[in-house]
C-alpha atoms as a PDB file:
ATOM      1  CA  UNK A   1     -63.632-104.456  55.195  1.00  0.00           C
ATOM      2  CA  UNK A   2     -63.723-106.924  57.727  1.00  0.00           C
ATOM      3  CA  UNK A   3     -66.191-107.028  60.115  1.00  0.00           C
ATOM      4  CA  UNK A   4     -65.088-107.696  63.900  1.00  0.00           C
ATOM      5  CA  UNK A   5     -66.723-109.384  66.496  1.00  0.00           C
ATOM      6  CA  UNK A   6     -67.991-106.760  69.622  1.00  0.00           C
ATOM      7  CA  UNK A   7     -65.930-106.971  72.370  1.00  0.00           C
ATOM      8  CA  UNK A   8     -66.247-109.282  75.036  1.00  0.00           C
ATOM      9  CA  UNK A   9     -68.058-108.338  78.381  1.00  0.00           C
ATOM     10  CA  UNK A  10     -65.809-108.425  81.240  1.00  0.00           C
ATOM     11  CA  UNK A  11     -68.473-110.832  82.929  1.00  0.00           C
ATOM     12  CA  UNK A  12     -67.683-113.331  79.332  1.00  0.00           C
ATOM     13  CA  UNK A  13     -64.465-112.860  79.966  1.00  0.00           C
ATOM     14  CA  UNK A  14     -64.719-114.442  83.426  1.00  0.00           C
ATOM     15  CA  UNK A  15     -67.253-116.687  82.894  1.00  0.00           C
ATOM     16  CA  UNK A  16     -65.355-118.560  80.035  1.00  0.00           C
ATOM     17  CA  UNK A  17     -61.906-118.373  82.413  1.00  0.00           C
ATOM     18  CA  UNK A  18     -63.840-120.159  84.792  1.00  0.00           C
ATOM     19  CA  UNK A  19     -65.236-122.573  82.278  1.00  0.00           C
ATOM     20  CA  UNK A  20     -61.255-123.295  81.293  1.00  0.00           C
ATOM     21  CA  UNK A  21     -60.766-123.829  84.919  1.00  0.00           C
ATOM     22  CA  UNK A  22     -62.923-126.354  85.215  1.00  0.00           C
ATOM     23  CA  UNK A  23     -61.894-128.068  82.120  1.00  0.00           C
ATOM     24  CA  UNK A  24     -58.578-128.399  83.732  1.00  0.00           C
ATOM     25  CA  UNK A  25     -59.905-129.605  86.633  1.00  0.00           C
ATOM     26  CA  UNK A  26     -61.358-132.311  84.844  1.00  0.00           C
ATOM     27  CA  UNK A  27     -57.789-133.109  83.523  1.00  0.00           C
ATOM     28  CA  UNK A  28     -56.915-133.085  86.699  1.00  0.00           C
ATOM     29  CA  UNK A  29     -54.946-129.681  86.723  1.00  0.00           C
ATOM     30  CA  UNK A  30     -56.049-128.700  90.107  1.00  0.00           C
ATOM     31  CA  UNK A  31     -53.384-126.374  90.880  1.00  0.00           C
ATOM     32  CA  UNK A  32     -53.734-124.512  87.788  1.00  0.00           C
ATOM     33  CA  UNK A  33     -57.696-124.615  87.797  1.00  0.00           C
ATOM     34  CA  UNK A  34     -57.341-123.397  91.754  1.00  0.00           C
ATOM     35  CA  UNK A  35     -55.099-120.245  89.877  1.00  0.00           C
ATOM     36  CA  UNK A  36     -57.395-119.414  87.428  1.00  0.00           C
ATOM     37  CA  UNK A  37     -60.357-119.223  89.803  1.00  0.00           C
ATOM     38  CA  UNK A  38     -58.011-116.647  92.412  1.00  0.00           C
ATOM     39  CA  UNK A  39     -57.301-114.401  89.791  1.00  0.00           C
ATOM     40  CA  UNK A  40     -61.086-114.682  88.000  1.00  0.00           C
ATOM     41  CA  UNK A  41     -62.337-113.881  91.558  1.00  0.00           C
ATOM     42  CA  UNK A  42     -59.390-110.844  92.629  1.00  0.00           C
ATOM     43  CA  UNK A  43     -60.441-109.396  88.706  1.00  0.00           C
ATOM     44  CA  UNK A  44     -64.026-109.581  89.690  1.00  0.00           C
ATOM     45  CA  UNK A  45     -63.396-107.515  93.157  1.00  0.00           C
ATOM     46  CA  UNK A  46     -61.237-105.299  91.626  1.00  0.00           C
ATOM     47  CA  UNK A  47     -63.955-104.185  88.566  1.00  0.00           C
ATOM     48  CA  UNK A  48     -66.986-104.381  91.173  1.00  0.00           C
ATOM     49  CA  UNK A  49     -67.913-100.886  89.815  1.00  0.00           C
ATOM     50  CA  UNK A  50     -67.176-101.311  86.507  1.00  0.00           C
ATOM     51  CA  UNK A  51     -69.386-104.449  85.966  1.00  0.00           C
ATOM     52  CA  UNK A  52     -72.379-103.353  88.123  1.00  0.00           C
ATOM     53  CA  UNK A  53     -74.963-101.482  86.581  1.00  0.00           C
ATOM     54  CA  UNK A  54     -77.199 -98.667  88.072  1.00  0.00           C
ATOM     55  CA  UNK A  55     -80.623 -98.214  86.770  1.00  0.00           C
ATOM     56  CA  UNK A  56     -81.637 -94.420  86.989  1.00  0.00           C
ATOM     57  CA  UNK A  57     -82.788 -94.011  90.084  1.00  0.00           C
ATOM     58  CA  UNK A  58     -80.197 -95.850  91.767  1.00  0.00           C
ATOM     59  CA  UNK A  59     -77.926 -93.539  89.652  1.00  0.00           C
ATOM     60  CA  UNK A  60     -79.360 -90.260  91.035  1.00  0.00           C
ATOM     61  CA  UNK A  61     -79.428 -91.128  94.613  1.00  0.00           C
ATOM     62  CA  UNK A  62     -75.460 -92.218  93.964  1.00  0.00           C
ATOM     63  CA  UNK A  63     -74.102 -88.989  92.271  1.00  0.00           C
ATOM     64  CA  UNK A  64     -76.916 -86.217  93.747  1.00  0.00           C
ATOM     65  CA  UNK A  65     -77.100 -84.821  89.967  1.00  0.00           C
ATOM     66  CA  UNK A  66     -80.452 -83.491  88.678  1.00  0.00           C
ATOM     67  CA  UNK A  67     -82.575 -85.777  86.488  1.00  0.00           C
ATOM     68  CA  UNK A  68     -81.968 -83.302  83.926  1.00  0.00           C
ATOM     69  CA  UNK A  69     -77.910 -83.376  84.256  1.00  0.00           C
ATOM     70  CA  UNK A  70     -78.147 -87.209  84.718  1.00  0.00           C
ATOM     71  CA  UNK A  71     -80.133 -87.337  81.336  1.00  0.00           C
ATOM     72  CA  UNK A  72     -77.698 -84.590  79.568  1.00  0.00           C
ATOM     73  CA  UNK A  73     -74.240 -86.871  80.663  1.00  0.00           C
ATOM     74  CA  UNK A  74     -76.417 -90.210  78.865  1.00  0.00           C
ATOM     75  CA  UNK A  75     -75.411 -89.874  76.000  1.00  0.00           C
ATOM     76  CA  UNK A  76     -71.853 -89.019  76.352  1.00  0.00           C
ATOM     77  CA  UNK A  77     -71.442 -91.999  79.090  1.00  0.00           C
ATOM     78  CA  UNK A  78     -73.011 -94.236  76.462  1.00  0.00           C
ATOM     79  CA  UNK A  79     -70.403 -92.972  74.164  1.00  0.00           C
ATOM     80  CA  UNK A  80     -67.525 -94.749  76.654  1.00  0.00           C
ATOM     81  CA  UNK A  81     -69.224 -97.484  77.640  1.00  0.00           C
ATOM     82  CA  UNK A  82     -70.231 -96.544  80.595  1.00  0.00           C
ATOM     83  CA  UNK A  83     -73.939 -96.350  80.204  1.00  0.00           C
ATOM     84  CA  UNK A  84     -76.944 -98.588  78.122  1.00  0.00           C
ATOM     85  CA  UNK A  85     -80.214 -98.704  76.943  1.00  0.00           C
ATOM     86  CA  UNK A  86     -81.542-101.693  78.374  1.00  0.00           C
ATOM     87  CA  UNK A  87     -85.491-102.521  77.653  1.00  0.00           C
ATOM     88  CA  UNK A  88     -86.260 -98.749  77.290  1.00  0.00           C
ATOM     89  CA  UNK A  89     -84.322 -97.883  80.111  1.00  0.00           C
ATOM     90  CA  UNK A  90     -81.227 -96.038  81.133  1.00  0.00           C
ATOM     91  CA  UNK A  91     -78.495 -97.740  82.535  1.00  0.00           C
ATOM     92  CA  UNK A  92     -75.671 -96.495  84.057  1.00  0.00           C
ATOM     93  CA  UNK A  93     -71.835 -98.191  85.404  1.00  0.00           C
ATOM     94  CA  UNK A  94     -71.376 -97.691  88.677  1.00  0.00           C
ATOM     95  CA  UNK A  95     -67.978 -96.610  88.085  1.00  0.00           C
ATOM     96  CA  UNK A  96     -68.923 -94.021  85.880  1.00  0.00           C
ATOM     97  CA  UNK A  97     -71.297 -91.977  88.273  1.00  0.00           C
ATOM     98  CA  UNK A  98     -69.271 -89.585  90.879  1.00  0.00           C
ATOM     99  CA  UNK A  99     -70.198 -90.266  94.573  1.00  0.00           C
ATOM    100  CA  UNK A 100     -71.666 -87.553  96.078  1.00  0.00           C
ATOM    101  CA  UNK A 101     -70.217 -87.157  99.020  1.00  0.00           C
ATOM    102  CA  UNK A 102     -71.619 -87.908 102.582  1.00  0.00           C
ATOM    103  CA  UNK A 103     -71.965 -84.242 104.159  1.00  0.00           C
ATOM    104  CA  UNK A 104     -73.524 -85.322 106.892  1.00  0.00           C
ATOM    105  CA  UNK A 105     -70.569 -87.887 107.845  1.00  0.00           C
ATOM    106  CA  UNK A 106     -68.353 -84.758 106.981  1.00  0.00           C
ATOM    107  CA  UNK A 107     -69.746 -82.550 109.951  1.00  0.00           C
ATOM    108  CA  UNK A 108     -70.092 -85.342 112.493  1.00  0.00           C
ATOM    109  CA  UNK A 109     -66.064 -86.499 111.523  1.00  0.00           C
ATOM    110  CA  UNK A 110     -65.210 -82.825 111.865  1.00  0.00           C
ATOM    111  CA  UNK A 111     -67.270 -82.152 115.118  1.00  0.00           C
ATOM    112  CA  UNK A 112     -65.235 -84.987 116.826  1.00  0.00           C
ATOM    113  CA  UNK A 113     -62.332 -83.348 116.250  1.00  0.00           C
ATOM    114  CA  UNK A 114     -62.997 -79.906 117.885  1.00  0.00           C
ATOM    115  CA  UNK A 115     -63.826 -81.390 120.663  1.00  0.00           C
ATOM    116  CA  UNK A 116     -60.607 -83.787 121.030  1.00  0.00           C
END
């Protein structure tokens, strides 16, 4: 069997495009480096959830779960990549916590419109 390396972090992945571009800079391939660096920095908007990481807290306050349900949704989140141990800690993608949604904005939105 052949073992294969782990997959590349999307922040690698961007880091080492960027290195590229600056090695064609060098070689004086601006207009290539200049495309590189666009389309490193529209990939990095584009996964800002993905690649940011919630610590627990942070992850409660974002989703309104229970510690308990947090805790119970770990380990299947860790089994898609979307969660971590990191230093003892839970860790959580941004993208993979729900919002909870902003009731309060809800009732002001919807008390502007009965009285239009």
């Amino acid at each position: 069997m052949v073992d294969h390396p782990p997959p590349y972090e999307l922040a690698e992945v961007l880091a080492n495009a960027r290195g590229e571009a600056a090695v064609l800079r060098r070689a004086g391939n601006e207009g290539q480096a200049d495309y590189i660096e666009r389309l490193c920095d529209a990939v990095k908007d584009a996964a800002e959830d993905y690649m940011r990481w919630l610590e627990e807290p942070d992850a409660l306050l974002k989703s309104g779960w229970s510690e308990r349900t947090l805790r119970r949704r770990f380990t299947e989140l860790l089994e898609c990549g979307l969660a971590r141990w990191n230093d003892g800690r839970r860790q959580f993608r941004a993208c993979g916590i729900p919002q909870r949604a902003d009731t309060d904005a809800q009732r002001r939105r919807g008390a502007r419109m009965v009285t239009r």
